[in-house]
Protein backbone atom coordinates (compact mmCIF):
# COMPACT_ATOMS: atom_id res chain seq x y z
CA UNK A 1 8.29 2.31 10.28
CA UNK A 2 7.98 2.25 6.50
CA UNK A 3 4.59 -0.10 5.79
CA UNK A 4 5.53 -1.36 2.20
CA UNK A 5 9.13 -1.89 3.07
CA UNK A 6 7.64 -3.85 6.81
CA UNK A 7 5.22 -5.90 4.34
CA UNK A 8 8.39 -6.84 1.74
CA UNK A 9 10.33 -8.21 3.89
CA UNK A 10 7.80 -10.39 5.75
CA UNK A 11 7.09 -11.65 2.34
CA UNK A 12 10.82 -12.48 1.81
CA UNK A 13 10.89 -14.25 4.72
CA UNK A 14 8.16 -16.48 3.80
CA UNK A 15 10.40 -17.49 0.67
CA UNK A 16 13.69 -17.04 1.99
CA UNK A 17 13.16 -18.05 5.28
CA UNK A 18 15.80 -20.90 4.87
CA UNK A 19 18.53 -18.93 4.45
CA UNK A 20 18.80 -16.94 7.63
CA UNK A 21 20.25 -18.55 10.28
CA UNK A 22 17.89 -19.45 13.31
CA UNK A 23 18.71 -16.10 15.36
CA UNK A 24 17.76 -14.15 12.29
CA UNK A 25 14.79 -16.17 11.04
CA UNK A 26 13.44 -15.65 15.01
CA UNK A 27 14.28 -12.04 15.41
CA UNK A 28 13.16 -10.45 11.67
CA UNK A 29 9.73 -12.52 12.49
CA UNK A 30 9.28 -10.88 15.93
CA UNK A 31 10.04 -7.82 14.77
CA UNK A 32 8.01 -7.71 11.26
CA UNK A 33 5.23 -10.39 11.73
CA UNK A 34 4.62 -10.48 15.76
CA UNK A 35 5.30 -6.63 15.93
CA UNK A 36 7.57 -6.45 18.77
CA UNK A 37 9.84 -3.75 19.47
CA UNK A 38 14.24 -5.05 19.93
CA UNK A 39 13.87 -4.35 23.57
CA UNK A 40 11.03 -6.93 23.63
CA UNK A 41 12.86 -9.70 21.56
CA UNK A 42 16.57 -9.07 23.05
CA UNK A 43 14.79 -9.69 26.55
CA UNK A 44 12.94 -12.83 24.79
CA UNK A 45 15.95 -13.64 22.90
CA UNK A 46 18.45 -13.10 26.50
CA UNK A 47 20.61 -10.87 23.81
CA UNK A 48 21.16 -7.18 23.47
CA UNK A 49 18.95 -4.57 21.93
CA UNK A 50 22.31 -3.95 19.53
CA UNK A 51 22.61 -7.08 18.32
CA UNK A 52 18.61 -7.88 17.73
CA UNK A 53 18.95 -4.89 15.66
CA UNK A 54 22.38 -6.21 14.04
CA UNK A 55 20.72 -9.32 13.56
CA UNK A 56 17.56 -7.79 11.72
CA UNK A 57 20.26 -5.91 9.46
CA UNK A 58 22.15 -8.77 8.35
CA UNK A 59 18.64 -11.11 7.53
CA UNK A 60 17.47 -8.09 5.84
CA UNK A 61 20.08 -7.80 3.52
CA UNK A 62 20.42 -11.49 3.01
CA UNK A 63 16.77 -11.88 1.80
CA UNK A 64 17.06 -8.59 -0.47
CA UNK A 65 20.07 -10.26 -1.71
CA UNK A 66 18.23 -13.71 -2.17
CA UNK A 67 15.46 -12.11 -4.03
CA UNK A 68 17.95 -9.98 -6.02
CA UNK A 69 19.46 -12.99 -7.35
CA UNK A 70 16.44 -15.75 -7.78
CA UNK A 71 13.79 -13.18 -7.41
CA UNK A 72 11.04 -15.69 -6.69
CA UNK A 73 8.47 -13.10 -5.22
CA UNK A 74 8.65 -11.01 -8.17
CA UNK A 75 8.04 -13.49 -10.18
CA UNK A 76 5.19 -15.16 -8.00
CA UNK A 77 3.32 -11.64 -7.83
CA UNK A 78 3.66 -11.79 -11.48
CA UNK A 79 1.96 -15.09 -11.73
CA UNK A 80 -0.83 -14.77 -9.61
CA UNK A 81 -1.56 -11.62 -11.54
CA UNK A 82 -1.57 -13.59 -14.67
CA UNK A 83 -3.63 -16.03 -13.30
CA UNK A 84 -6.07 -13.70 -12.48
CA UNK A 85 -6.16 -12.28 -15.69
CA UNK A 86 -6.77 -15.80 -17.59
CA UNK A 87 -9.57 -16.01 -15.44
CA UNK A 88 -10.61 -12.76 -15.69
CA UNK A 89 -10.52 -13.62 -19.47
CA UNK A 90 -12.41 -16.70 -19.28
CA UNK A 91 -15.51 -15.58 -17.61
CA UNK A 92 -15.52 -13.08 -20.60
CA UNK A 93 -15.18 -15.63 -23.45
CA UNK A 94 -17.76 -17.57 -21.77
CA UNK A 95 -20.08 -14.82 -21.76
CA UNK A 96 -19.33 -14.23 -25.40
CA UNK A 97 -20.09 -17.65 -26.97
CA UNK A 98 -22.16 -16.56 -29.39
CA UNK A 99 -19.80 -13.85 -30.96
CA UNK A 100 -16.93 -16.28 -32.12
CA UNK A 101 -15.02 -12.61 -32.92
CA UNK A 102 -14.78 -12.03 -29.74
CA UNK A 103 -13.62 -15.67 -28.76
CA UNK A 104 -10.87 -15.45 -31.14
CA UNK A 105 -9.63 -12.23 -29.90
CA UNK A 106 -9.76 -12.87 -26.29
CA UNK A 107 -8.31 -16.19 -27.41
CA UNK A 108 -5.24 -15.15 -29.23
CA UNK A 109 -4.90 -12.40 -26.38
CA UNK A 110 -4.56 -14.92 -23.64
CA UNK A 111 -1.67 -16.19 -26.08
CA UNK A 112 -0.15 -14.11 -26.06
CA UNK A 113 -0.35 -13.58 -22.19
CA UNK A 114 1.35 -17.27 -22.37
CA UNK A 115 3.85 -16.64 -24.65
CA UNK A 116 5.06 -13.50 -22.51
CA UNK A 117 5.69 -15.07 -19.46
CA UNK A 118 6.81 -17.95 -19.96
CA UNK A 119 9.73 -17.35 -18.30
CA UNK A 120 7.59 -17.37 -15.38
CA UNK A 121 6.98 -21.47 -15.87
């Protein structure tokens, strides 16, 4: 199985969880978060192997489709990033009190970090 596309969709799910229907929310979190195989969940979900692996199909597509269209993990991977980098940031400018150059820069710098994703807000 592909890793980064197993770890993407469990991520959707945490966002887009709402928009499955109960079958698919069950089945797309045995198979990507509990790591069972569709023999395993049709027998726990008294359905066939085919239609655990229809099922994943259609949730798949409808959380690619979900973040297609509102993309809130994007843009939550994009904030946290920012976030990090403000803080990042700060520890610096605190360490640099005494050079008010250096303030100023990392100052107008974080900014512009604001100004740029504000989208994100």
């Amino acid at each position: 199985m592909n890793t980064e596309k197993n770890l993407r969709v469990s991520v959707l799910l945490d966002y887009y969880s709402p928009m499955l229907t109960d079958k698919q929310r069950d089945v797309i979190d045995l198979y990507y978060n509990e790591d069972l195989s569709l023999s395993e969940i049709a027998e726990h979900e008294n359905i066939t192997r085919q239609g655990v692996r229809d099922s994943i199909k259609r949730g798949e597509q409808t959380l690619f489709e979900m973040e297609d269209k509102f993309a809130l993990a994007e843009r939550s991977e994009k904030f946290y990033a920012l976030m990090e980098e403000i803080s990042r940031l700060a520890v610096e400018i605190k360490g640099e009190c005494g050079n008010p150059g250096a303030v100023a820069k990392r100052a107008e710098y974080i900014s512009k970090l604001a100004e740029e994703n504000k989208e994100l807000f």
